[in-house]
Protein backbone atom coordinates (compact mmCIF):
# COMPACT_ATOMS: atom_id res chain seq x y z
CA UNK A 1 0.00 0.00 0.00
CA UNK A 2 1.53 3.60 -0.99
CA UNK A 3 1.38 5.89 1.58
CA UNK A 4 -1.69 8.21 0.98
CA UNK A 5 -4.99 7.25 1.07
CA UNK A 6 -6.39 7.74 -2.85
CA UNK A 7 -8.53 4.73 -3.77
CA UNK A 8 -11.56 3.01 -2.44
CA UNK A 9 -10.44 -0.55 -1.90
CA UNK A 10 -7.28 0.99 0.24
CA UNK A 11 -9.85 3.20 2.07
CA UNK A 12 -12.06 0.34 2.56
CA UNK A 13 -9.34 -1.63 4.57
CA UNK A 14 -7.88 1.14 6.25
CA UNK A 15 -11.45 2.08 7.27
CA UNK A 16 -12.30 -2.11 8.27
CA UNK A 17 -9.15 -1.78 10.49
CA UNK A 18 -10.71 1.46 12.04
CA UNK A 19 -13.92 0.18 13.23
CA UNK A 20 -12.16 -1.50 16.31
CA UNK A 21 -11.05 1.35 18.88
CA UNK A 22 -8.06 -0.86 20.19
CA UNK A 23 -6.86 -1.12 16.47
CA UNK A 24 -6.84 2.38 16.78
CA UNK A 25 -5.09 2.80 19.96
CA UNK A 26 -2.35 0.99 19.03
CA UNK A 27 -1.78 2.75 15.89
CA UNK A 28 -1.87 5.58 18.03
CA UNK A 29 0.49 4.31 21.05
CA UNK A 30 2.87 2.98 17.78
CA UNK A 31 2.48 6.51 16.72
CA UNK A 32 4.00 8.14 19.98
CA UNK A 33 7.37 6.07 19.54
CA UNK A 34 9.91 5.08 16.74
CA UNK A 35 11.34 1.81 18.62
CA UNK A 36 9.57 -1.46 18.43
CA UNK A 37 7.05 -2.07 21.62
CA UNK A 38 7.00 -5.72 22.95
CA UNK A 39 3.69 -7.61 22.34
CA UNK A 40 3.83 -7.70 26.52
CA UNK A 41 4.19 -4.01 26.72
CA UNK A 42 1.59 -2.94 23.87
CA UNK A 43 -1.16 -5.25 26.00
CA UNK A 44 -0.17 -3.60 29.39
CA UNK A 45 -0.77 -0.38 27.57
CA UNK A 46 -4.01 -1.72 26.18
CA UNK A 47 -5.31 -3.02 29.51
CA UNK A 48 -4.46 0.04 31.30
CA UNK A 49 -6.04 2.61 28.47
CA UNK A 50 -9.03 0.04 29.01
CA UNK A 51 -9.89 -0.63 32.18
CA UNK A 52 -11.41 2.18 34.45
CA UNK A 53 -9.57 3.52 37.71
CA UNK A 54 -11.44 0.93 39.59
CA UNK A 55 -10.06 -2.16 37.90
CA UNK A 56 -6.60 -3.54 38.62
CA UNK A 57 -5.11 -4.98 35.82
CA UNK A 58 -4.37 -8.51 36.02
CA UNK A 59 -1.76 -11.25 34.35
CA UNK A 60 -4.95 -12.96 33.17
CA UNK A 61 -6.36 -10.09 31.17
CA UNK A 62 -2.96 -8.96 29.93
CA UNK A 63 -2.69 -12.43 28.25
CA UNK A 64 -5.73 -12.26 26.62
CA UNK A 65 -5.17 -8.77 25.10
CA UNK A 66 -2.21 -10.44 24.47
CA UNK A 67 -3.66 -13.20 22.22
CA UNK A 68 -6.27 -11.24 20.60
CA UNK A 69 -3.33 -8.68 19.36
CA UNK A 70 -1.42 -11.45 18.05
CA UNK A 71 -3.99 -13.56 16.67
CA UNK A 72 -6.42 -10.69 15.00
CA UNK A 73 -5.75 -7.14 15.32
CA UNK A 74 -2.03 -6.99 14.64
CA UNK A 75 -2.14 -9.36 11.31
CA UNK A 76 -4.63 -7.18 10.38
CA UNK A 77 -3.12 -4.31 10.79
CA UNK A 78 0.13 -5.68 9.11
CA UNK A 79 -2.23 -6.90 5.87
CA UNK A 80 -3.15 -3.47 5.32
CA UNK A 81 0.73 -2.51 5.45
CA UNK A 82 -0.10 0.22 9.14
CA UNK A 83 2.19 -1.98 11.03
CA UNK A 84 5.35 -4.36 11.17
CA UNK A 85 4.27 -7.19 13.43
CA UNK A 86 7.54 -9.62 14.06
CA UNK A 87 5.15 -12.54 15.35
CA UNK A 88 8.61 -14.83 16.14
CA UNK A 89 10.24 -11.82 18.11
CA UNK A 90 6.74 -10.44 19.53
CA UNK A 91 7.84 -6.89 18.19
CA UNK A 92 5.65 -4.66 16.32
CA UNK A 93 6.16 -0.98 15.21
CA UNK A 94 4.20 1.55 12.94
CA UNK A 95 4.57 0.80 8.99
CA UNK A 96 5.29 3.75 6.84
CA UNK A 97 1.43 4.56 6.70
CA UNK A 98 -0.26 7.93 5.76
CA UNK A 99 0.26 10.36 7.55
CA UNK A 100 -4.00 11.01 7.12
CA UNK A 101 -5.01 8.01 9.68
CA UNK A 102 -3.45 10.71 12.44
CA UNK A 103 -5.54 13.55 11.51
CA UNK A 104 -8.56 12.26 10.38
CA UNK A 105 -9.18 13.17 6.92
CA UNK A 106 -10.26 11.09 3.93
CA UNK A 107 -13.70 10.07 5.87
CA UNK A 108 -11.54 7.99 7.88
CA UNK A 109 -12.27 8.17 11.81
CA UNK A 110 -8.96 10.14 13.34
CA UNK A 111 -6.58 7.29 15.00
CA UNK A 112 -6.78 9.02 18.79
CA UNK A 113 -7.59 6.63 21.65
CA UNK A 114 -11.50 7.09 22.28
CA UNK A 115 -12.91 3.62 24.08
């Protein structure tokens, strides 16, 4: 996938990888830093942007953010080229991806973390 945004089957996939807000957040947390995050570390980030000042996070729901990022949202997001997911290291970082996705335009919902 180029970089920008132009035609309507790129937009559709973009937008498909959208409709889930943690899809978004992690484009968004992958956004905020230009070193790979660990697979652990993205879904500590994930469970804390989550849960609500009442809820601890536990091991148990760190692992299973942890297997839904590796088993859906992050081979997603790596088919439609927004992310570089190293499954066999458990690395991922942001893909050269539009620059668009961050502010919102092309009828796209803005990547910012909104639950």
């Amino acid at each position: 996938m180029s970089n920008t945004l132009e035609n309507t089957e790129v937009s559709t996939t973009v937008a498909r990888c959208l409709a889930r807000s943690r899809r978004r957040y992690v484009l968004h947390r992958l956004n905020e830093t230009e070193t790979p995050l660990a697979l652990a570390d993205l879904a500590e980030d994930i469970v804390d942007w989550e849960a609500d000042s009442s809820q601890a996070d536990s091991a148990e729901g760190i692992k299973r953010v942890q297997v839904a990022l590796h088993h859906v949202h992050l081979p997603m997001l790596a088919e439609a080229d927004l992310v570089e997911y190293d499954a066999a290291q458990r690395a991922v970082k942001l893909a050269d991806c539009p620059q668009e996705l961050f502010e919102g335009d092309q009828g796209l919902p803005a990547v910012t973390p909104s639950k």
